[in-house]
C-alpha atoms as a PDB file:
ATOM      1  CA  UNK A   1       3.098  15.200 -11.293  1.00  0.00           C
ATOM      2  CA  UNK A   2       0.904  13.745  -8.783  1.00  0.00           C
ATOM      3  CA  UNK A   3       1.187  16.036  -6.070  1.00  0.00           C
ATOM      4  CA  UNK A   4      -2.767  16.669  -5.265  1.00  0.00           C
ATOM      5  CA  UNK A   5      -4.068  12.956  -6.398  1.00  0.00           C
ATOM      6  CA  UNK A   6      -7.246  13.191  -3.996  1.00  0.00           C
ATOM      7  CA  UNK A   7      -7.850  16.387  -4.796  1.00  0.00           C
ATOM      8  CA  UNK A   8     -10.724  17.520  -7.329  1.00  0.00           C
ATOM      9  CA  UNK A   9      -9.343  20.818  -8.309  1.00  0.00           C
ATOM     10  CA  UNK A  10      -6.575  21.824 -10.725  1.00  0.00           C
ATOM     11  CA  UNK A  11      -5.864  20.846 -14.365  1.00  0.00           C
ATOM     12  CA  UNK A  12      -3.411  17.638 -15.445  1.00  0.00           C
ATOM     13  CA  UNK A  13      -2.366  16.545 -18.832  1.00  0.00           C
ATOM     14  CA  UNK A  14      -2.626  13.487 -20.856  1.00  0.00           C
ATOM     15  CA  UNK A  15       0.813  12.058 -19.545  1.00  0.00           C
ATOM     16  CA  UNK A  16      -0.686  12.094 -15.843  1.00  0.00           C
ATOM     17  CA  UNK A  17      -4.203  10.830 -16.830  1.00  0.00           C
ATOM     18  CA  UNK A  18      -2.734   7.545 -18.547  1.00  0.00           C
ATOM     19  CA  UNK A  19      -0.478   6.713 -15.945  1.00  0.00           C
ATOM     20  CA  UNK A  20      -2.924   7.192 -13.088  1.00  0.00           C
ATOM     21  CA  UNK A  21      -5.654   5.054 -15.639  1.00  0.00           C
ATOM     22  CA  UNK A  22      -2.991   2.527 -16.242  1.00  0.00           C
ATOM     23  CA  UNK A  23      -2.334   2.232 -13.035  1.00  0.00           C
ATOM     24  CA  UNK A  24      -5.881   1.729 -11.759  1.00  0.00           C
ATOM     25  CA  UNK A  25      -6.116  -1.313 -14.323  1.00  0.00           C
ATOM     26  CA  UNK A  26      -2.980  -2.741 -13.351  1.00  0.00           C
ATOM     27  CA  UNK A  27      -4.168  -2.229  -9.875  1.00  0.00           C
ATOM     28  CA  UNK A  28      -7.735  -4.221 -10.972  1.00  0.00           C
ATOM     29  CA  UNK A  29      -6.495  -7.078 -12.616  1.00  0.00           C
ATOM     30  CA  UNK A  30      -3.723  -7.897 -10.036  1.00  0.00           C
ATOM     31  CA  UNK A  31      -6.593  -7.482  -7.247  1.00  0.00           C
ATOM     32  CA  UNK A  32      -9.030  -9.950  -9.359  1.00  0.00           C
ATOM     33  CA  UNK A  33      -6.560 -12.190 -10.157  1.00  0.00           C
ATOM     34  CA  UNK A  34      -5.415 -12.822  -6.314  1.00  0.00           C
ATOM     35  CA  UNK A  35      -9.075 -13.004  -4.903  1.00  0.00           C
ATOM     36  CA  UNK A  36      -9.622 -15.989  -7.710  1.00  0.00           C
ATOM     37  CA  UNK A  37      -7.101 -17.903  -6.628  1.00  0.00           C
ATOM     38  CA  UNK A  38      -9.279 -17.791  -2.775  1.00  0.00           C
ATOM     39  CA  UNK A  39      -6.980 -15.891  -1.127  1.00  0.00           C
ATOM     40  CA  UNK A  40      -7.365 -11.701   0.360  1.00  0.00           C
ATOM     41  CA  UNK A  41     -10.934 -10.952  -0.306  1.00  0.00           C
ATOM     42  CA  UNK A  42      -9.924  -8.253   1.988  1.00  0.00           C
ATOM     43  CA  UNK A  43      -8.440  -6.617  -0.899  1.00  0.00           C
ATOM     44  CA  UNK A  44     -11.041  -5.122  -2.507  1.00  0.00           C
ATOM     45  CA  UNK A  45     -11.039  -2.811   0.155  1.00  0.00           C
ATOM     46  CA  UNK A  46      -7.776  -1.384  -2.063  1.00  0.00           C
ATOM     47  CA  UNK A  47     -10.591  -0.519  -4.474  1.00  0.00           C
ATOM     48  CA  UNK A  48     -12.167   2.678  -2.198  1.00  0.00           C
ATOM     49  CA  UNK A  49      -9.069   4.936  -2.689  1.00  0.00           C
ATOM     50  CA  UNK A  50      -8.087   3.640  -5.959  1.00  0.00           C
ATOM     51  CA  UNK A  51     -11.524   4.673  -7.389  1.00  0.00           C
ATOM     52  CA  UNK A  52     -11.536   7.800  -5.776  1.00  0.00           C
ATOM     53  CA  UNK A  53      -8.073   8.619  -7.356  1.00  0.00           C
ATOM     54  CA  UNK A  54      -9.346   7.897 -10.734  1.00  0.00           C
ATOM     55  CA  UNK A  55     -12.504  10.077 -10.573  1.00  0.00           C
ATOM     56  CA  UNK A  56     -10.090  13.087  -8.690  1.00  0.00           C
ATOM     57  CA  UNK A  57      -7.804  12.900 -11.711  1.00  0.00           C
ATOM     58  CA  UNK A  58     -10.595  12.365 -14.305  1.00  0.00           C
ATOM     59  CA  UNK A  59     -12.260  15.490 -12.861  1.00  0.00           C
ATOM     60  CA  UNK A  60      -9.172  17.620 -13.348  1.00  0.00           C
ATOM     61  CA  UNK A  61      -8.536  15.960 -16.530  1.00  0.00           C
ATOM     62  CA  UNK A  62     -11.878  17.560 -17.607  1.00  0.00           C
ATOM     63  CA  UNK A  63     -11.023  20.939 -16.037  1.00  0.00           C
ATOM     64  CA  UNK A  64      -7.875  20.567 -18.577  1.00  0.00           C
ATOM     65  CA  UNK A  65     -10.143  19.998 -21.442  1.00  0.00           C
ATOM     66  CA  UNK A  66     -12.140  23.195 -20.505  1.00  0.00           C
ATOM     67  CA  UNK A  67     -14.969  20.586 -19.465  1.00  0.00           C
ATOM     68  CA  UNK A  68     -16.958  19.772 -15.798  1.00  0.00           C
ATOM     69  CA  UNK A  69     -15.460  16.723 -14.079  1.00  0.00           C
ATOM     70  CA  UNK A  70     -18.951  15.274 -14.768  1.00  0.00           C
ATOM     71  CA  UNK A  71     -18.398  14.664 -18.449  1.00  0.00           C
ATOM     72  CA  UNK A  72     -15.922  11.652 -17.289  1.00  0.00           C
ATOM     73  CA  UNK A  73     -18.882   9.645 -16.648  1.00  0.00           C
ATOM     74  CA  UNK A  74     -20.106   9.252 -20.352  1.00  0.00           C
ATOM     75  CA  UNK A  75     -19.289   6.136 -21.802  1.00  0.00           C
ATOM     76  CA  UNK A  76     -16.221   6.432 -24.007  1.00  0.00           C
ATOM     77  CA  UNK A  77     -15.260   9.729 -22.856  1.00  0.00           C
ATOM     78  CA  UNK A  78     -11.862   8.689 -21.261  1.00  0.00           C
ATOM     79  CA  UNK A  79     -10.861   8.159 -24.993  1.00  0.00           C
ATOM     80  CA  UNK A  80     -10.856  11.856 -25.526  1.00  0.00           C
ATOM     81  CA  UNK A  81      -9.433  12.543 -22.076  1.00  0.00           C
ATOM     82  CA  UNK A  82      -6.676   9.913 -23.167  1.00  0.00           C
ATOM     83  CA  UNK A  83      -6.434  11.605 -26.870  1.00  0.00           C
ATOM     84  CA  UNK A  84      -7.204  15.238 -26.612  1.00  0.00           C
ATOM     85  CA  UNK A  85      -4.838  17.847 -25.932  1.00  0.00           C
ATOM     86  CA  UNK A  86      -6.052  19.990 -23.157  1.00  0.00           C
ATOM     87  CA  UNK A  87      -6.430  23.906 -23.210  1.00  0.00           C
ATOM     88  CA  UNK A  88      -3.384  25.989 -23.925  1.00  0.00           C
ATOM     89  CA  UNK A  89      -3.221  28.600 -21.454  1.00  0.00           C
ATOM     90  CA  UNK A  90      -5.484  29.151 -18.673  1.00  0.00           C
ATOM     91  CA  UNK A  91      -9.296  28.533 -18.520  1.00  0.00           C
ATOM     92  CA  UNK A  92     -11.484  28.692 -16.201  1.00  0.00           C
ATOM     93  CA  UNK A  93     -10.082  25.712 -14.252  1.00  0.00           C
ATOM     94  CA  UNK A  94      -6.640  27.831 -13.649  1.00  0.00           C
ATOM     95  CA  UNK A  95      -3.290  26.968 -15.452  1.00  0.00           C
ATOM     96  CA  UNK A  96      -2.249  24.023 -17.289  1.00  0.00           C
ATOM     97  CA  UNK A  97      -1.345  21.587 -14.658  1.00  0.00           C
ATOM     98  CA  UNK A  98      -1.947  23.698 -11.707  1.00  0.00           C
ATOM     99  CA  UNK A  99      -3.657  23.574  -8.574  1.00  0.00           C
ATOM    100  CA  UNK A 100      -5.161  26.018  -6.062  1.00  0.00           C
ATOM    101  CA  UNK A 101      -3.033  25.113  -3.204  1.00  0.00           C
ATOM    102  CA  UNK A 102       0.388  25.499  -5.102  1.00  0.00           C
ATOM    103  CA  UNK A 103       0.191  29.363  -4.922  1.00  0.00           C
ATOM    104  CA  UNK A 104      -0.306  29.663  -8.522  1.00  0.00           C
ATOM    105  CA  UNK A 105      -1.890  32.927 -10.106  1.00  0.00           C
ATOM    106  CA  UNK A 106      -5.948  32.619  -9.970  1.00  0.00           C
ATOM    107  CA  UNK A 107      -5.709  34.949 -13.258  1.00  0.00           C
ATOM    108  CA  UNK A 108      -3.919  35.457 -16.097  1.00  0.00           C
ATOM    109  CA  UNK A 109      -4.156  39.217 -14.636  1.00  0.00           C
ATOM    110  CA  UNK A 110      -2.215  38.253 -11.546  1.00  0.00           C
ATOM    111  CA  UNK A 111       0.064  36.020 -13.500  1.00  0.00           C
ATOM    112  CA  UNK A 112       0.846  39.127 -15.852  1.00  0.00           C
ATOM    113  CA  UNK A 113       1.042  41.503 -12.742  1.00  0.00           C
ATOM    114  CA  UNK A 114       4.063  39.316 -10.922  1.00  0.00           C
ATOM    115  CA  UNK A 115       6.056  39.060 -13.706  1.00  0.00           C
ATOM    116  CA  UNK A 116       9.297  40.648 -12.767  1.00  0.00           C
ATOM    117  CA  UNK A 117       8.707  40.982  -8.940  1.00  0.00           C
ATOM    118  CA  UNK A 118      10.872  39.602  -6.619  1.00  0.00           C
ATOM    119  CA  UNK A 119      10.118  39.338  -3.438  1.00  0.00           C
ATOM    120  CA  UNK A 120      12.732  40.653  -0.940  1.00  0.00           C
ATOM    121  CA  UNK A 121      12.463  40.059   2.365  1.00  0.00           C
END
């Protein structure tokens, strides 16, 4: 869990989404709450990389649901991505909770092909 946060590729589950969403809000209201009370308007500046975590793990959310990252920004739609169990298998997003930079198979082909191989150096 959470090892490519940033990062806009890869599949993640409905565990992942809700903590990183839960998170975010937690993150908002604690923000809002401080900056009412007068003190660390500065803080809002926490707000850039928070918001760019929750669209990164929206997108892949999507990818999980066999959908474009896009379809995150329709009203509502993080009720399915909260709800809805993602793809079994791969799609065309890779492997359930994968990303490229893990060294995972980029096909089920490949996948199938290195089962039993060890590698012997």
């Amino acid at each position: 869990m959470f090892k490519h946060p940033f990062s806009f590729e890869g599949r993640i589950g409905r565990a992942e989404y809700a903590i990183t969403y839960g998170a975010y809000i937690a993150l908002y209201i604690t923000v809002n709450v401080i900056r009412l009370e007068g003190a660390g308007a500065f803080l809002g500046i926490l707000f850039i990389p928070a918001i760019w975590i929750v669209f990164a793990q929206g997108a892949k959310r999507c990818h999980d649901l066999g959908k474009s990252g896009w379809w995150q920004i329709i009203p509502f739609y993080f009720f399915v991505m909260l709800f809805q169990a993602g793809d079994f298998g791969a799609n065309e997003y890779g492997f359930p909770d994968s990303h490229p930079k893990d060294g995972t198979a980029s096909s089920l082909e490949q996948e199938i092909d290195s089962i039993g191989k060890v590698d012997v150096e």
